[in-house]
N, C-alpha and C. Protein backbone atom coordinates (compact mmCIF):
# COMPACT_ATOMS: atom_id res chain seq x y z
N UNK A 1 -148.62 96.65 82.20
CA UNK A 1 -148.31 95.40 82.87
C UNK A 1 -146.80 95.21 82.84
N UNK A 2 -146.16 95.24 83.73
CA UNK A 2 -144.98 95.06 84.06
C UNK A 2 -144.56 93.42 84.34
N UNK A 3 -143.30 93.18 83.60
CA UNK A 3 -143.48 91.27 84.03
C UNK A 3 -141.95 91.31 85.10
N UNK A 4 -142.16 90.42 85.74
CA UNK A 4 -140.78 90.33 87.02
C UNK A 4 -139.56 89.16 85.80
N UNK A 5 -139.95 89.03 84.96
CA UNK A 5 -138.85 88.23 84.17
C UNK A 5 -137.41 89.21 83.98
N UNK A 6 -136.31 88.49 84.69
CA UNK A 6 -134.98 88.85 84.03
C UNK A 6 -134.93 89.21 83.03
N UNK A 7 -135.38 88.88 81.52
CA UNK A 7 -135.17 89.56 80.43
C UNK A 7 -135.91 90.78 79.75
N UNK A 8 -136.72 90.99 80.57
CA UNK A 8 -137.27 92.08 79.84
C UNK A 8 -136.29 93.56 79.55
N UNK A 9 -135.60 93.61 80.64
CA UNK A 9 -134.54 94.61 80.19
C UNK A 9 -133.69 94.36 78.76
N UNK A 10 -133.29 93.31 78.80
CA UNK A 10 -132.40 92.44 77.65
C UNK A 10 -133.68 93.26 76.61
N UNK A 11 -134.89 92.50 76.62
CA UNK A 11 -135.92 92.90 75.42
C UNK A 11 -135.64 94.23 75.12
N UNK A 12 -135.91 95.53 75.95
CA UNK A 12 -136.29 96.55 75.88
C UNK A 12 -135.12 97.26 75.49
N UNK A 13 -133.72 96.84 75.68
CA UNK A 13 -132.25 96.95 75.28
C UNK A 13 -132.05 96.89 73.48
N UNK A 14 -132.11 95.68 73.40
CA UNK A 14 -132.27 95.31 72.01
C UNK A 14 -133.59 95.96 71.17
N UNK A 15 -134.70 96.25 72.00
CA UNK A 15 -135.23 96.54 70.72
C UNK A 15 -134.85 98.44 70.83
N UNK A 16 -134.77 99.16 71.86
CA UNK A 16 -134.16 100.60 71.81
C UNK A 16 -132.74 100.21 70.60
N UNK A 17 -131.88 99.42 70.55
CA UNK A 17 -130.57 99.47 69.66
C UNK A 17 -131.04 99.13 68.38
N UNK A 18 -132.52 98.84 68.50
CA UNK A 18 -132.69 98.10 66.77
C UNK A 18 -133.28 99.58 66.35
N UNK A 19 -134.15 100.51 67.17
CA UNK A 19 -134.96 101.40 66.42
C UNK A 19 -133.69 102.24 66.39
N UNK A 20 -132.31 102.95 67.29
CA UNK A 20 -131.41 103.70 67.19
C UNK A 20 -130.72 103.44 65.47
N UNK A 21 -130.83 102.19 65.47
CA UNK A 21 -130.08 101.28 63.83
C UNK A 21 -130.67 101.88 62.89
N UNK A 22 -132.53 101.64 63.19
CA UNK A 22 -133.16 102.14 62.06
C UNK A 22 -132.75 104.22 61.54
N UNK A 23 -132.63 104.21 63.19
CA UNK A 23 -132.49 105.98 62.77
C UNK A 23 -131.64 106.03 61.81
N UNK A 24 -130.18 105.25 62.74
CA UNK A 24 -129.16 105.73 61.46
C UNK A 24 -128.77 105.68 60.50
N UNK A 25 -129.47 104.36 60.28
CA UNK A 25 -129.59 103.84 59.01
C UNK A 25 -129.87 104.84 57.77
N UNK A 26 -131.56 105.39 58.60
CA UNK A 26 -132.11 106.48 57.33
C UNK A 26 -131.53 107.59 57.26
N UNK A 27 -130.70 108.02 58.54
CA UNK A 27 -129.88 109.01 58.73
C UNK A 27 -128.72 109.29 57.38
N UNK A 28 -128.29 107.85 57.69
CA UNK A 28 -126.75 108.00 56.31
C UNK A 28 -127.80 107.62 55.12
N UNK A 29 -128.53 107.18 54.78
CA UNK A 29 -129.25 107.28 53.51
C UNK A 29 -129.81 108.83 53.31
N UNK A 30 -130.21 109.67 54.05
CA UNK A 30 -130.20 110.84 53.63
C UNK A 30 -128.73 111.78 53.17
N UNK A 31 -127.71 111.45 53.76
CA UNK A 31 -126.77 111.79 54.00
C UNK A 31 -126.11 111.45 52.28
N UNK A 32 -126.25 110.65 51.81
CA UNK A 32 -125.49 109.76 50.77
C UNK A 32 -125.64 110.79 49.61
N UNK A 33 -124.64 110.44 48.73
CA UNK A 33 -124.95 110.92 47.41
C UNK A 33 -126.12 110.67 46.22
N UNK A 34 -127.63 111.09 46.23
CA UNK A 34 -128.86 110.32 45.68
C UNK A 34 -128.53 109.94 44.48
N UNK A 35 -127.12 110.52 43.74
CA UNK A 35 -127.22 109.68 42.32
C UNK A 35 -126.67 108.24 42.34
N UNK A 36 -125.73 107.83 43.76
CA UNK A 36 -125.36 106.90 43.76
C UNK A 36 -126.20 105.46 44.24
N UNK A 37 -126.85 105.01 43.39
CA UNK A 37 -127.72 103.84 43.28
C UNK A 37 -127.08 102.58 43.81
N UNK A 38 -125.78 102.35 43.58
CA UNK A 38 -125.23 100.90 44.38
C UNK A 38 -125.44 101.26 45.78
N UNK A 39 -124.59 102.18 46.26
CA UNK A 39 -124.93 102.54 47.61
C UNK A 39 -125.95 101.90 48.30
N UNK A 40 -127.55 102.43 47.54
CA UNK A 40 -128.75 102.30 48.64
C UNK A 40 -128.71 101.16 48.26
N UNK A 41 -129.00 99.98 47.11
CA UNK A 41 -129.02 98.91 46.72
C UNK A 41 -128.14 97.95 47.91
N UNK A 42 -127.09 98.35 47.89
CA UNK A 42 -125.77 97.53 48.74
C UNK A 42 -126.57 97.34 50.06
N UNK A 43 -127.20 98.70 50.60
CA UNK A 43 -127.44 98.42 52.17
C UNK A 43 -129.18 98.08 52.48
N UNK A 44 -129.65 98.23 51.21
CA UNK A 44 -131.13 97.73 51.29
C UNK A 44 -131.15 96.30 50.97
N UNK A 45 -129.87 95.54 50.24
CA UNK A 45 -129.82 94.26 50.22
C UNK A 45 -129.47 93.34 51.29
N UNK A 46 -128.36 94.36 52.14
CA UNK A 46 -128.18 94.04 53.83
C UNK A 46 -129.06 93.84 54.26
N UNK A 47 -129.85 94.81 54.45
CA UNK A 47 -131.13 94.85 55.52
C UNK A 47 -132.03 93.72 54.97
N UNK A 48 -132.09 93.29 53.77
CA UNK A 48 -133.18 92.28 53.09
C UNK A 48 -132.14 90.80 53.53
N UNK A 49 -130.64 90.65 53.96
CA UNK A 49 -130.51 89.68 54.02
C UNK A 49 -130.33 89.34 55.77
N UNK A 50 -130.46 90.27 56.41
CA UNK A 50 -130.52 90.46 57.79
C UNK A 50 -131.77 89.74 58.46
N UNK A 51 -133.29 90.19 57.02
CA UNK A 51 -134.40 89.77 57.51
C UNK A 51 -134.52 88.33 57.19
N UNK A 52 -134.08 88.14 56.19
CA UNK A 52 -133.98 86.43 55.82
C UNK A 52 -133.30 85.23 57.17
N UNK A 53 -132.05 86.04 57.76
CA UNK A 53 -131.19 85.43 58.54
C UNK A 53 -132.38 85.46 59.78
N UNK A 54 -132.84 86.34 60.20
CA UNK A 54 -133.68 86.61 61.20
C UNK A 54 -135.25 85.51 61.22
N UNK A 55 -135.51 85.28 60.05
CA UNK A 55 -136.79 84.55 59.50
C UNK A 55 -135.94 83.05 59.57
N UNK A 56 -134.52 82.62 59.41
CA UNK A 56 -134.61 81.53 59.42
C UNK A 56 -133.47 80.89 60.71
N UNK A 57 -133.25 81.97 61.92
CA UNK A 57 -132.30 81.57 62.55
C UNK A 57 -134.02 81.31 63.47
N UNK A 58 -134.67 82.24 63.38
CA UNK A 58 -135.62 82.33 64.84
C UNK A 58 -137.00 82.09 64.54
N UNK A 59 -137.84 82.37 63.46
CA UNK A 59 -138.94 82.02 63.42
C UNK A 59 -139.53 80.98 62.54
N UNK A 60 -138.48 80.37 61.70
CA UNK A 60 -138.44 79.07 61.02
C UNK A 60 -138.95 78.04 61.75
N UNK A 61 -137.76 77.84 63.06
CA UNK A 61 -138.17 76.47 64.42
C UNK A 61 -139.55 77.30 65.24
N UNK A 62 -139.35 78.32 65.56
CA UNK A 62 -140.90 78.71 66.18
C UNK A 62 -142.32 78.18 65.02
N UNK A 63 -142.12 78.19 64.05
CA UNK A 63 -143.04 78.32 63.05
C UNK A 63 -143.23 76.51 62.77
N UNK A 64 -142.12 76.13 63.10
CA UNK A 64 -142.38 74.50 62.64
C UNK A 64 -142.80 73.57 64.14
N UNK A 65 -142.18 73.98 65.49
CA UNK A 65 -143.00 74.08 66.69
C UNK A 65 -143.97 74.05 66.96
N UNK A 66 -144.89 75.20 66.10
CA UNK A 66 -146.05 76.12 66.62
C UNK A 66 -146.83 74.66 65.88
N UNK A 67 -146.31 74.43 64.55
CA UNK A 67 -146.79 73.03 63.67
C UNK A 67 -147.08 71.69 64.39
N UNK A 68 -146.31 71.72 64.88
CA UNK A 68 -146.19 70.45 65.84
C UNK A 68 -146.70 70.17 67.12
N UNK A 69 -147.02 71.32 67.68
CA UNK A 69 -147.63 71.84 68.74
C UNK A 69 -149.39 71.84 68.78
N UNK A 70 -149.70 72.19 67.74
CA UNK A 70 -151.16 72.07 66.97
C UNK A 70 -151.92 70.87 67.36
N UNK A 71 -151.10 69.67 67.26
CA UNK A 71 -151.45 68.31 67.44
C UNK A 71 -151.94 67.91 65.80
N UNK A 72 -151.50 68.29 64.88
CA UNK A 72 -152.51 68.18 63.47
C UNK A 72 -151.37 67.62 62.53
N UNK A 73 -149.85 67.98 62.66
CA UNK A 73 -148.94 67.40 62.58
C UNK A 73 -147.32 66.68 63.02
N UNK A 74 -146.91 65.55 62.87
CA UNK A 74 -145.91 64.87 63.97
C UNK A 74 -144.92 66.17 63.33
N UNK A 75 -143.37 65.65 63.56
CA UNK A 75 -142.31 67.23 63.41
C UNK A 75 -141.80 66.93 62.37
N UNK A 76 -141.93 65.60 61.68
CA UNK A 76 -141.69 65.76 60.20
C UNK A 76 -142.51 66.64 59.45
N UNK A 77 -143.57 66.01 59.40
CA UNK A 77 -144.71 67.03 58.51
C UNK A 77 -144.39 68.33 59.24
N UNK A 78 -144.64 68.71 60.00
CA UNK A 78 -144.50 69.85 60.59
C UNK A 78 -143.46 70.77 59.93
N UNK A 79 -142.21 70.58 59.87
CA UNK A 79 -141.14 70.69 58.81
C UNK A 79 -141.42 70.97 57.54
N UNK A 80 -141.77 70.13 57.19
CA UNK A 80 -142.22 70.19 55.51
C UNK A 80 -143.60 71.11 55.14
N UNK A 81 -144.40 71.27 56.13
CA UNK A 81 -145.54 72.53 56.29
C UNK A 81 -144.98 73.58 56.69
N UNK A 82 -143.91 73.94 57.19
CA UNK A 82 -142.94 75.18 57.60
C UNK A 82 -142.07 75.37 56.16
N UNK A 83 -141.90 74.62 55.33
CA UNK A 83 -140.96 74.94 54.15
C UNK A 83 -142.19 75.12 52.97
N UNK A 84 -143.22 74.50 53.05
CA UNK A 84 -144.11 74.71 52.02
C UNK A 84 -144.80 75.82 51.99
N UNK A 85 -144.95 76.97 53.58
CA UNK A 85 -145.60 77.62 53.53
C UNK A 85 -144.71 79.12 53.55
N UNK A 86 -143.34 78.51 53.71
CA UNK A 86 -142.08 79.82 53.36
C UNK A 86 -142.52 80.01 51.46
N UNK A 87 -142.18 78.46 50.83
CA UNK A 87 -142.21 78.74 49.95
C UNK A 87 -143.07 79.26 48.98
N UNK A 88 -144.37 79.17 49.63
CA UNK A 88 -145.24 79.84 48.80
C UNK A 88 -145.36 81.25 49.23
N UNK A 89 -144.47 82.16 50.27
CA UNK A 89 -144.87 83.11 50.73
C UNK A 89 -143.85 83.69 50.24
N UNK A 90 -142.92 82.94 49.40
CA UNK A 90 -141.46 83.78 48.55
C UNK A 90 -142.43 83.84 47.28
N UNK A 91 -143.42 82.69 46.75
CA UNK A 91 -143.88 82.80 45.15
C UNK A 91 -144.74 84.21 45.06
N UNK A 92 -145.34 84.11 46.44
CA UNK A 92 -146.27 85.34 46.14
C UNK A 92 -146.06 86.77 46.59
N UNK A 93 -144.69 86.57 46.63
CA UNK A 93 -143.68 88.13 46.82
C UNK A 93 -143.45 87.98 45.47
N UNK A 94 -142.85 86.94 44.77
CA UNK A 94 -142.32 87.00 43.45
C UNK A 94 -143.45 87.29 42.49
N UNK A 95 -144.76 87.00 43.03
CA UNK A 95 -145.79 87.51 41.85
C UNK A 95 -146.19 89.11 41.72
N UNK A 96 -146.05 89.19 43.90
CA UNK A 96 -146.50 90.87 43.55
C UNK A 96 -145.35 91.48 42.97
N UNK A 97 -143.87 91.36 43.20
CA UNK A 97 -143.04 91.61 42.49
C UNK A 97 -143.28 92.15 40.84
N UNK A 98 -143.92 91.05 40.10
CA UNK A 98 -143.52 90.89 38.91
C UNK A 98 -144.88 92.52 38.26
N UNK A 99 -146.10 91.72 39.07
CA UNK A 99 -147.49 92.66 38.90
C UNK A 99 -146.79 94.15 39.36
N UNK A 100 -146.15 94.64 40.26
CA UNK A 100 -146.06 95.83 40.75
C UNK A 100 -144.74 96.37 39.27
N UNK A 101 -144.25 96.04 38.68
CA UNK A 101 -143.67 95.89 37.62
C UNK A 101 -144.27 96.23 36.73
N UNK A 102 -145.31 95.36 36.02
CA UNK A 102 -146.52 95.79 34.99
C UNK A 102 -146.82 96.43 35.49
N UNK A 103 -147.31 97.30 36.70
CA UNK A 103 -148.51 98.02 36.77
C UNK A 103 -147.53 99.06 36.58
N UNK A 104 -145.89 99.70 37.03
CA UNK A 104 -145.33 100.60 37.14
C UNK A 104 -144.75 100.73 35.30
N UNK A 105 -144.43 100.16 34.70
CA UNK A 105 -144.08 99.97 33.83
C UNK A 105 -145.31 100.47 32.60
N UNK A 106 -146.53 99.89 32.83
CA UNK A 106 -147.64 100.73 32.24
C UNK A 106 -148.08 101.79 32.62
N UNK A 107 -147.51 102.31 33.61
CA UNK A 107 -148.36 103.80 34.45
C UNK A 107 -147.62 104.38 33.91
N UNK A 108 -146.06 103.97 33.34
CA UNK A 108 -144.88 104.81 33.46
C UNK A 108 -145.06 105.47 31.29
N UNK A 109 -145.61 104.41 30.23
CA UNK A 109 -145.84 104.03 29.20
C UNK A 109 -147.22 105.33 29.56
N UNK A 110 -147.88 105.59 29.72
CA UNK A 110 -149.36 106.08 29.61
C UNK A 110 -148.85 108.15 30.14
N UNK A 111 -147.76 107.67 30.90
CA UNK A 111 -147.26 108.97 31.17
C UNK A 111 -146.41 109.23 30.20
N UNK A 112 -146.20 108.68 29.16
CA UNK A 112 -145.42 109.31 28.08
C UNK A 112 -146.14 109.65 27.15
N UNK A 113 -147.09 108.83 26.80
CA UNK A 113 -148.24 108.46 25.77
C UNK A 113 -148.86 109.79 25.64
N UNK A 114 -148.96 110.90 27.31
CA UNK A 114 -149.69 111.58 27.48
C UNK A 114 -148.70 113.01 27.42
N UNK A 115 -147.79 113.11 27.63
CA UNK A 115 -146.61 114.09 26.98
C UNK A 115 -146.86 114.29 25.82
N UNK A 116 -147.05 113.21 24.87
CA UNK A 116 -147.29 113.91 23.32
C UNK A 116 -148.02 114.28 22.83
């Protein structure tokens, strides 16, 4: 399905320059020195603050919209159901976080356990 909208080129532009990004991205991460740990850290923290900027320049107001749009809440609430449901979707990164931790941290303990 082809759409007659002016932007679809724009679309198909930007997203060809985002997957070229991704190439090169992994490109110079292969490229890098693997003992050097700030390195990947430095540009995997980019890319993690790129997605944040991206989550709250563009799908924050879509997301509090979409709220308001529902008919279930006015754009205050709507707002405050767009921040309540970011924030519980940071707690439960921060939990698998913590669990993927224990679980690596005991897999890592059981592989030593088993060396001796």
């Amino acid at each position: 399905m082809v759409s007659d909208d002016p932007n679809v080129g724009l679309a198909i532009g930007l997203t060809t320059a985002a997957g070229f990004a991704t190439v090169i991205g992994g490109g110079l991460a292969c490229l890098c020195d693997p003992d050097n740990h700030s390195l990947l850290a430095g540009c995997l923290a980019m890319a993690a603050g790129v997605m944040v900027y991206v989550s709250f320049i563009e799908i924050f107001p879509e997301a509090t919209n979409l709220f308001h749009e529902s008919g279930t809440f006015n754009s205050d609430h709507a707002f405050m159901m767009t921040t309540l449901v970011y924030f519980v979707g940071n707690g439960l990164c921060l939990v698998a976080d913590v669990l993927t931790q224990l679980w690596m941290s005991r897999k890592k303990s059981k592989a030593s356990e088993n060396r001796e």
